[in-house]
PDB file of N, CA and C in Angstrom:
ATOM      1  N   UNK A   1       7.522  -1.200 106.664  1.00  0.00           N
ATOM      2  CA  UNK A   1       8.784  -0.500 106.795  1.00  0.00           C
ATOM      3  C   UNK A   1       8.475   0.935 107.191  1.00  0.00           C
ATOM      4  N   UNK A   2       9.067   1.403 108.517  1.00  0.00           N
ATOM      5  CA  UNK A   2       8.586   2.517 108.693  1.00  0.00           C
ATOM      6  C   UNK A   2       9.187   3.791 108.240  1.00  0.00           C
ATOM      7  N   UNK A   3       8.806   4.634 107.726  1.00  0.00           N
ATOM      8  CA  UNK A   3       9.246   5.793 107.366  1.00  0.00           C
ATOM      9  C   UNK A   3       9.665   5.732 105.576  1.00  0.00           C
ATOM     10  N   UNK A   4       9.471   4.577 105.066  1.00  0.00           N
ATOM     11  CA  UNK A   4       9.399   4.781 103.620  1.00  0.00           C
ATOM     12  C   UNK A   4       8.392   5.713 102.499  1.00  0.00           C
ATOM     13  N   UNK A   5       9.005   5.903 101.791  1.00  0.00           N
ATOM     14  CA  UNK A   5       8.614   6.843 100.793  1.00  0.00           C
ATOM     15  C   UNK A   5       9.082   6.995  99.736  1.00  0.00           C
ATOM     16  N   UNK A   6       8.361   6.214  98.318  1.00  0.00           N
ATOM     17  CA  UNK A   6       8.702   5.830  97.032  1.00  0.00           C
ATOM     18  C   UNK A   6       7.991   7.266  96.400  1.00  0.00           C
ATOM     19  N   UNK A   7       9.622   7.700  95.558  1.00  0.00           N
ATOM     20  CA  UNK A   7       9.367   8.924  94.491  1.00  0.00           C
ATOM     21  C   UNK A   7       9.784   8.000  93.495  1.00  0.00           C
ATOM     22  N   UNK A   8       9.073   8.941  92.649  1.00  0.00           N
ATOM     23  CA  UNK A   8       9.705   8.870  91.257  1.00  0.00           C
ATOM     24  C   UNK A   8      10.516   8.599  90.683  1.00  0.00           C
ATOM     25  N   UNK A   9      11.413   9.118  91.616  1.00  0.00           N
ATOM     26  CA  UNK A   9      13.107   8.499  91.169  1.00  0.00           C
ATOM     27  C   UNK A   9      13.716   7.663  91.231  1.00  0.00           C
ATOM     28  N   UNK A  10      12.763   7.046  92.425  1.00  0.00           N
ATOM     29  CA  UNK A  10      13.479   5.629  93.214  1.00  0.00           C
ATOM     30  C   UNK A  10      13.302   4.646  91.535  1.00  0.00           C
ATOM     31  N   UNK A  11      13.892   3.656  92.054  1.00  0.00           N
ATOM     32  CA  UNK A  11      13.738   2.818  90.840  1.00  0.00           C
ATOM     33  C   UNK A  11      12.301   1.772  91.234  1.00  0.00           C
ATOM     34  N   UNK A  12      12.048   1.112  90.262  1.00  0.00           N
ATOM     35  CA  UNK A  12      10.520   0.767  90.183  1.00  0.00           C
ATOM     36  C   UNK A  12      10.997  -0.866  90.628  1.00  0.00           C
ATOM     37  N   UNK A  13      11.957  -1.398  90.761  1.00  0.00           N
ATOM     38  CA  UNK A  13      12.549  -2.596  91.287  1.00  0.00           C
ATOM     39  C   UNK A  13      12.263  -2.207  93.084  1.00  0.00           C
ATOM     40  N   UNK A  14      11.401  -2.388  93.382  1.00  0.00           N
ATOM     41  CA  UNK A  14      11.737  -2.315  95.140  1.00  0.00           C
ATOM     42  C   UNK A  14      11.080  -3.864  95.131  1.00  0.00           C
ATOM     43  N   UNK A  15      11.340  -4.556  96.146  1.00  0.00           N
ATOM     44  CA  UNK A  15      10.869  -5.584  96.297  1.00  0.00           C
ATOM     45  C   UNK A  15       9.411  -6.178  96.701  1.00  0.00           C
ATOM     46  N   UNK A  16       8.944  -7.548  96.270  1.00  0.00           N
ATOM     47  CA  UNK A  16       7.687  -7.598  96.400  1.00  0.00           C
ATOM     48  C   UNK A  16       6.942  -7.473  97.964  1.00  0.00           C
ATOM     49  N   UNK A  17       8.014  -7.452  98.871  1.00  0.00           N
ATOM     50  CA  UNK A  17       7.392  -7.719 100.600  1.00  0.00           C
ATOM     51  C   UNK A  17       7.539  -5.777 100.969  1.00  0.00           C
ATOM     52  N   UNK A  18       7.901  -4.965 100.106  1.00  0.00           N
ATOM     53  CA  UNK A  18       7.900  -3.618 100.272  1.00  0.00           C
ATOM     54  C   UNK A  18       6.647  -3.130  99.446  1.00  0.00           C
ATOM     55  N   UNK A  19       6.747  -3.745  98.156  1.00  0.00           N
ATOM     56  CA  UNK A  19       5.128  -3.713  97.654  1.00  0.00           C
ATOM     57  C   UNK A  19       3.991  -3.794  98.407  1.00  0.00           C
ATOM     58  N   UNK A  20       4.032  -5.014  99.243  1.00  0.00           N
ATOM     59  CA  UNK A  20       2.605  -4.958  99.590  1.00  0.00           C
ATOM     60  C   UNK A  20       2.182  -4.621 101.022  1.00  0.00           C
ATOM     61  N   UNK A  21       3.268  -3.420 100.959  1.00  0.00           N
ATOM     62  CA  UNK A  21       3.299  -2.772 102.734  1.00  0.00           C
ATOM     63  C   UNK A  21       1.928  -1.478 101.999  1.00  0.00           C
ATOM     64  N   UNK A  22       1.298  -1.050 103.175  1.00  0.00           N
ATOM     65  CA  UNK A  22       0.337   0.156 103.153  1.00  0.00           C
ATOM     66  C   UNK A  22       1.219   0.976 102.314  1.00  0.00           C
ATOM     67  N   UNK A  23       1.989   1.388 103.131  1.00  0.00           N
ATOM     68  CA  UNK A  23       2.858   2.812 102.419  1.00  0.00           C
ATOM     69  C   UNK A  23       3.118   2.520 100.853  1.00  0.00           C
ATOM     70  N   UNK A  24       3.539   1.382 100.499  1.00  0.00           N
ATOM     71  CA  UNK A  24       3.980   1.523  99.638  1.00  0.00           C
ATOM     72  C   UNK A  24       2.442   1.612  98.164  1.00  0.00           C
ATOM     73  N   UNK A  25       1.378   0.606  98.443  1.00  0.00           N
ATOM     74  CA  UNK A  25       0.304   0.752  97.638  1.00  0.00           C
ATOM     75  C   UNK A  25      -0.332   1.933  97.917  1.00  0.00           C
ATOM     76  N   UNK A  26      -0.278   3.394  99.240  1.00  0.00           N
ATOM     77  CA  UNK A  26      -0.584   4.653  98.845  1.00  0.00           C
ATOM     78  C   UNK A  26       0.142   5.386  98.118  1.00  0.00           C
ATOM     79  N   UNK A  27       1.632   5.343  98.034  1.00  0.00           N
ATOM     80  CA  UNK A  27       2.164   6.233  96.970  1.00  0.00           C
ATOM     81  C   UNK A  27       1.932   5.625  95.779  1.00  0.00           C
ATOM     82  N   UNK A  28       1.450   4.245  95.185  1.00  0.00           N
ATOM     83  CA  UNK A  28       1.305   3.752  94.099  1.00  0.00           C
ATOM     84  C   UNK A  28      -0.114   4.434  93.480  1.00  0.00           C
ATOM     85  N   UNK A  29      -1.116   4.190  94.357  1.00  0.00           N
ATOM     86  CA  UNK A  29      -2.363   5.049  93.496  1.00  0.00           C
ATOM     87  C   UNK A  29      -2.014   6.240  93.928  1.00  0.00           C
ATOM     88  N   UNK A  30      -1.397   7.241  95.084  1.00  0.00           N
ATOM     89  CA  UNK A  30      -0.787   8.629  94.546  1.00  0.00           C
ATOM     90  C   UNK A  30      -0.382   8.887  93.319  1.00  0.00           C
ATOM     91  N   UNK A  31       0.115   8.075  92.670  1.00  0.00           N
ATOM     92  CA  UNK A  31       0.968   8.299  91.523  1.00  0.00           C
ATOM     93  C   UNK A  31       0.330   7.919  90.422  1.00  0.00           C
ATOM     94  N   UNK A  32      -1.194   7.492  90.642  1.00  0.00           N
ATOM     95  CA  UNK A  32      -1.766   7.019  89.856  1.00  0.00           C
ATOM     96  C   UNK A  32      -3.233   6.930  89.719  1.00  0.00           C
ATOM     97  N   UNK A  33      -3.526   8.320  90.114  1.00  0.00           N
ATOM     98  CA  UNK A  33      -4.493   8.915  90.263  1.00  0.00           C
ATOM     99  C   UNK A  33      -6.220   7.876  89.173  1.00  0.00           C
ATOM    100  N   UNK A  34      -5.552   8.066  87.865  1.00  0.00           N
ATOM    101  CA  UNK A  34      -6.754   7.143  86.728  1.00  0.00           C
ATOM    102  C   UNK A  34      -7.034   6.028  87.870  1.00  0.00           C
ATOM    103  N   UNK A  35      -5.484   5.277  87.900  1.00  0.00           N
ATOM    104  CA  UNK A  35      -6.033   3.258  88.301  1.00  0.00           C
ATOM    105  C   UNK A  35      -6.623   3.519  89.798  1.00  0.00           C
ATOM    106  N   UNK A  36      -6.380   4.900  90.858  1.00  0.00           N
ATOM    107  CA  UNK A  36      -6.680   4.957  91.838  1.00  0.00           C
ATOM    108  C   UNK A  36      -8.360   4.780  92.149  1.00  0.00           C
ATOM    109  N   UNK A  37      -8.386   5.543  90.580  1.00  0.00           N
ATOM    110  CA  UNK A  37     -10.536   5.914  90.952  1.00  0.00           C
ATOM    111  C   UNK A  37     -11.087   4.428  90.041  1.00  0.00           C
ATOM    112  N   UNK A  38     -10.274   4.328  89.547  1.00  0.00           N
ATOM    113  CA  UNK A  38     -10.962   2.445  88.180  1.00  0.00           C
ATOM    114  C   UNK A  38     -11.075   1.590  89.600  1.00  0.00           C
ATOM    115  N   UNK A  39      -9.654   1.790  90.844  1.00  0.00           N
ATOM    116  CA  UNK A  39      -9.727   0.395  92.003  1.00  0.00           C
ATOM    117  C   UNK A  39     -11.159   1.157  92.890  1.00  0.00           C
ATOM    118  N   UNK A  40     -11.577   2.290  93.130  1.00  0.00           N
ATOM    119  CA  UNK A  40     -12.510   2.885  94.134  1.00  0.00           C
ATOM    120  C   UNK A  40     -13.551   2.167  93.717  1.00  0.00           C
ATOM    121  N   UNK A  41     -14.212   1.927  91.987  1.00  0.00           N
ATOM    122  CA  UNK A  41     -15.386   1.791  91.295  1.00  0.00           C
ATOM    123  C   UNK A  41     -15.320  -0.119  91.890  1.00  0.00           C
ATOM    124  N   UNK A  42     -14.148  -0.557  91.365  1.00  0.00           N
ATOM    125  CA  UNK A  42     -14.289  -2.175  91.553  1.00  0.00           C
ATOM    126  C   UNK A  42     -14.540  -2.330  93.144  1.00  0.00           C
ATOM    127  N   UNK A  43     -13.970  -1.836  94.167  1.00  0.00           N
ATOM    128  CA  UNK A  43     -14.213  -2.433  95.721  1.00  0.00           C
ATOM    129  C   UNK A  43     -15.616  -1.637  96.043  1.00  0.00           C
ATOM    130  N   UNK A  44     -16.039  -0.461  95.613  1.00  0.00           N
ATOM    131  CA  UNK A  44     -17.569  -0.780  96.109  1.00  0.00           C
ATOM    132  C   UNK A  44     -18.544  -1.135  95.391  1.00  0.00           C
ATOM    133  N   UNK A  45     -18.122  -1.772  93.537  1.00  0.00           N
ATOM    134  CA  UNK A  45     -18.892  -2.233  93.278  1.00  0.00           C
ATOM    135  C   UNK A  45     -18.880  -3.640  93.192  1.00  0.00           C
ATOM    136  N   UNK A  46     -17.979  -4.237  93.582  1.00  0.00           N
ATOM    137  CA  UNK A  46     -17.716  -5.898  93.516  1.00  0.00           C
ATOM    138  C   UNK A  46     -18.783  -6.676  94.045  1.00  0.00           C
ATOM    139  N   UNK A  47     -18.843  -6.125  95.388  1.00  0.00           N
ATOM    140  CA  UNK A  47     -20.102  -6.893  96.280  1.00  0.00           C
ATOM    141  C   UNK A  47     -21.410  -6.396  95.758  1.00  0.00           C
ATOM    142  N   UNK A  48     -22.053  -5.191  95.220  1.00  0.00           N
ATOM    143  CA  UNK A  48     -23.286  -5.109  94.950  1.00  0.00           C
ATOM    144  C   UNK A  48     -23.304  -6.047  93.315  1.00  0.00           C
ATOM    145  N   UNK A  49     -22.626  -6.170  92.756  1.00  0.00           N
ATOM    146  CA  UNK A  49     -22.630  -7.011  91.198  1.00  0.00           C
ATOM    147  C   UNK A  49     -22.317  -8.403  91.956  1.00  0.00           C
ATOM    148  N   UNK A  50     -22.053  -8.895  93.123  1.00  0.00           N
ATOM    149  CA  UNK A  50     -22.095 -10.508  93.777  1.00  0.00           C
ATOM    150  C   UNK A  50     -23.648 -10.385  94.464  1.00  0.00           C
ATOM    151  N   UNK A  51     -23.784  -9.977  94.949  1.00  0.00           N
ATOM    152  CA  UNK A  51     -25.415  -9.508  95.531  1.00  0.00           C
ATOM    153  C   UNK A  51     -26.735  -9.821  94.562  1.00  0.00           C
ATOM    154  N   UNK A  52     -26.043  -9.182  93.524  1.00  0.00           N
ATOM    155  CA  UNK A  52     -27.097  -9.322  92.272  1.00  0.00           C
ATOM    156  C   UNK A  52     -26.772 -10.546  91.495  1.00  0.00           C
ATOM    157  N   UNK A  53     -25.603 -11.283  91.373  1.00  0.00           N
ATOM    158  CA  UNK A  53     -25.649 -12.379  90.674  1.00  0.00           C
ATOM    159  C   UNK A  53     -25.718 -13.601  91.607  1.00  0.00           C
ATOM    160  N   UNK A  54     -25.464 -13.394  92.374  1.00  0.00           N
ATOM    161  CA  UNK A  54     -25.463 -14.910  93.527  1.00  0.00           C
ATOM    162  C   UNK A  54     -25.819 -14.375  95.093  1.00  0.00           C
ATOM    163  N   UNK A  55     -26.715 -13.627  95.748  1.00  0.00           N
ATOM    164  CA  UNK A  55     -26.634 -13.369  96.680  1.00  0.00           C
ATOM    165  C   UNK A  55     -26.044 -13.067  97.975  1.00  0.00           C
ATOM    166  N   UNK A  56     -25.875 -13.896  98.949  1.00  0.00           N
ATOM    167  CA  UNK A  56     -24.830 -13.167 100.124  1.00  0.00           C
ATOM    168  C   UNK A  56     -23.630 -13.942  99.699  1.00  0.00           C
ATOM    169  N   UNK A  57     -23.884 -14.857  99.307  1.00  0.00           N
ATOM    170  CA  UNK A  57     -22.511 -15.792  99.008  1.00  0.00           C
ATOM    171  C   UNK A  57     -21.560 -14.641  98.151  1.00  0.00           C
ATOM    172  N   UNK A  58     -22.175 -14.084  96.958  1.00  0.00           N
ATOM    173  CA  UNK A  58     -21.851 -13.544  96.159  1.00  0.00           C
ATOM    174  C   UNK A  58     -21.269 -12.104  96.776  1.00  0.00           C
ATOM    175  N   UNK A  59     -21.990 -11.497  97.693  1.00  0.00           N
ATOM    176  CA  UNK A  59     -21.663 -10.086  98.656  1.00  0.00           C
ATOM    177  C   UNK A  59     -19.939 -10.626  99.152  1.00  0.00           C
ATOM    178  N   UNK A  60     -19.588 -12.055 100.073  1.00  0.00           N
ATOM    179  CA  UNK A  60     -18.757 -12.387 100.327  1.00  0.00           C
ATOM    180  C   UNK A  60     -17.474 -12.601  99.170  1.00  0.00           C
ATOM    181  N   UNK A  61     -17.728 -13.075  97.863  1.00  0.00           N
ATOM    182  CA  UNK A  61     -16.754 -12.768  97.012  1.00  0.00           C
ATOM    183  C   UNK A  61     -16.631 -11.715  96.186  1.00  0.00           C
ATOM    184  N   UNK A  62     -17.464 -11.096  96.264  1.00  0.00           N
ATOM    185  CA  UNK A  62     -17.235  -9.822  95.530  1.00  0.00           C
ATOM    186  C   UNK A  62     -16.291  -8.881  96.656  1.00  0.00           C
ATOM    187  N   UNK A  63     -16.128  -9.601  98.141  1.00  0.00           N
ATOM    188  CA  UNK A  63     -15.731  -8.175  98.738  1.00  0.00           C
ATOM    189  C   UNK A  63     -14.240  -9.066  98.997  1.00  0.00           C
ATOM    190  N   UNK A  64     -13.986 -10.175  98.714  1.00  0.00           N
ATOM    191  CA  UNK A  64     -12.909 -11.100  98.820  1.00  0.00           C
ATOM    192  C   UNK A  64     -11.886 -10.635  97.520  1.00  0.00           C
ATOM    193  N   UNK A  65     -12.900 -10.761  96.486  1.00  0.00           N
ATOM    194  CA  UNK A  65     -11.983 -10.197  94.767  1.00  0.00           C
ATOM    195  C   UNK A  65     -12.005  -8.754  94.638  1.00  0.00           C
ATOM    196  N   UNK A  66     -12.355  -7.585  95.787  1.00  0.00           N
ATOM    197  CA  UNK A  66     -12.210  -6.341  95.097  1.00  0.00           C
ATOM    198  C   UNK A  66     -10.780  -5.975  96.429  1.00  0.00           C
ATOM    199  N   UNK A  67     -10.536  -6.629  97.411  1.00  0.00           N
ATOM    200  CA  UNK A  67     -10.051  -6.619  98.222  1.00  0.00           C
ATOM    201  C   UNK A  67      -8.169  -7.337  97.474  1.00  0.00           C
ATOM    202  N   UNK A  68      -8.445  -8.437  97.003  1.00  0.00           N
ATOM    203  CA  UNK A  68      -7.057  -8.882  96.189  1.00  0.00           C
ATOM    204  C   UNK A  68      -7.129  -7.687  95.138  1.00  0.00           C
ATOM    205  N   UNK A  69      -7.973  -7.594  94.462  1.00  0.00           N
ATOM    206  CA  UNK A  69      -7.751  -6.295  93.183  1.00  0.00           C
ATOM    207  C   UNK A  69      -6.874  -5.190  93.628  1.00  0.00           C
ATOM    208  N   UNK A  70      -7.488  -4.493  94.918  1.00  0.00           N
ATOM    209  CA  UNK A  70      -6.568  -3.433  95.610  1.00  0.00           C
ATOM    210  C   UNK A  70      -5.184  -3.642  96.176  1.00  0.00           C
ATOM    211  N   UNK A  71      -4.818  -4.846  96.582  1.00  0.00           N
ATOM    212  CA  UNK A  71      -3.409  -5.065  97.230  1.00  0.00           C
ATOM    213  C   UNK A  71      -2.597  -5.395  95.913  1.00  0.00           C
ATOM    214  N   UNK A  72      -3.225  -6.335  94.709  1.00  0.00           N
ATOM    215  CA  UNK A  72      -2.688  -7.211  93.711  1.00  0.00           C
ATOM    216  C   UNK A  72      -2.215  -6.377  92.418  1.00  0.00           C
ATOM    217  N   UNK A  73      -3.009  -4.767  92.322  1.00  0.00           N
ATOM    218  CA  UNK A  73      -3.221  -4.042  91.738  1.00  0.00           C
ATOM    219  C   UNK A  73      -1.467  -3.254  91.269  1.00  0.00           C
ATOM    220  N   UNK A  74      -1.024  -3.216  92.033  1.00  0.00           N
ATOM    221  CA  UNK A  74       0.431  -2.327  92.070  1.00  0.00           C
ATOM    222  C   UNK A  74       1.368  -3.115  91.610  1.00  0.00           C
ATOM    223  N   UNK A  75       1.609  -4.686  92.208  1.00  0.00           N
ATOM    224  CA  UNK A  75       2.301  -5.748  91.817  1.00  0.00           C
ATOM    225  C   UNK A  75       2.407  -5.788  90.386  1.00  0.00           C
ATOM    226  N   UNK A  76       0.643  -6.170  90.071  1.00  0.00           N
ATOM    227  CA  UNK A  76       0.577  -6.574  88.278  1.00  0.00           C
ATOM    228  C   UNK A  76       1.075  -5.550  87.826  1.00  0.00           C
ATOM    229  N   UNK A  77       0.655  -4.544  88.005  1.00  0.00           N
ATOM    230  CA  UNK A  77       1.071  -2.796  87.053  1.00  0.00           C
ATOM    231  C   UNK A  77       3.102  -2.960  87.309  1.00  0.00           C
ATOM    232  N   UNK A  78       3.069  -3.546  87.940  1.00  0.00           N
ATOM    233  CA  UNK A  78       4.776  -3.688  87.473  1.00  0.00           C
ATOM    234  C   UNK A  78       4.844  -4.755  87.004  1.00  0.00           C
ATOM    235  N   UNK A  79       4.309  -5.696  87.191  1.00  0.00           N
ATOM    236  CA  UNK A  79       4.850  -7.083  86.701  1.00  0.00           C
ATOM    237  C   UNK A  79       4.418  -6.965  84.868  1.00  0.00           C
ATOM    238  N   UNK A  80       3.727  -5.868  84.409  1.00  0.00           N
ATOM    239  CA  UNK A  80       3.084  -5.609  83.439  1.00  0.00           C
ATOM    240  C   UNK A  80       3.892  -4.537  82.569  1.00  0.00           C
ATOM    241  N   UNK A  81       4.943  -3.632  83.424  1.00  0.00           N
ATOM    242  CA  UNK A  81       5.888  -3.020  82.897  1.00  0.00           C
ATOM    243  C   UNK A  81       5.483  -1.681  83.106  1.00  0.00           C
ATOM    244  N   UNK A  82       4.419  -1.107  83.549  1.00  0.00           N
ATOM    245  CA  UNK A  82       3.477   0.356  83.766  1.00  0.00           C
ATOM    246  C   UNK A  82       3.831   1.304  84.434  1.00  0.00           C
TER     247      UNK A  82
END
């Protein structure tokens, strides 16, 4: 959606196909600076902790599960009440 921009005020009901637009998961870790740097630690460390437990296979899901973590991340934190 172009030209959107979720404040504070807006209500936390926007819908799930506006959720998982770009814009909308940057104002979410804008606003959420802690879960912003906890999602930075999981996507570059997902694949080196798959690397080390299962090799390239493991590089491939670690970068598959830190990749849902970052899009899936904003959803749960509402679906969670946050």
């Amino acid at each position: 959606m172009v030209g959107f921009v979720y404040t504070r005020r807006m209500s936390d009901r926007f819908s799930s196909s506006i959720s998982f637009s770009a814009e909308a998961r940057r104002a979410f870790y804008e606003g959420h600076p802690s879960l912003a740097l906890f999602m930075l630690l999981i996507v570059f460390m997902a694949p080196f902790a798959g690397l080390y437990v299962a090799g390239l296979l493991g590089v491939v899901v670690g970068v598959l599960v830190s990749a849902a973590a970052y899009v899936l991340t904003p959803c749960l934190w509402k679906w969670l009440g946050g």
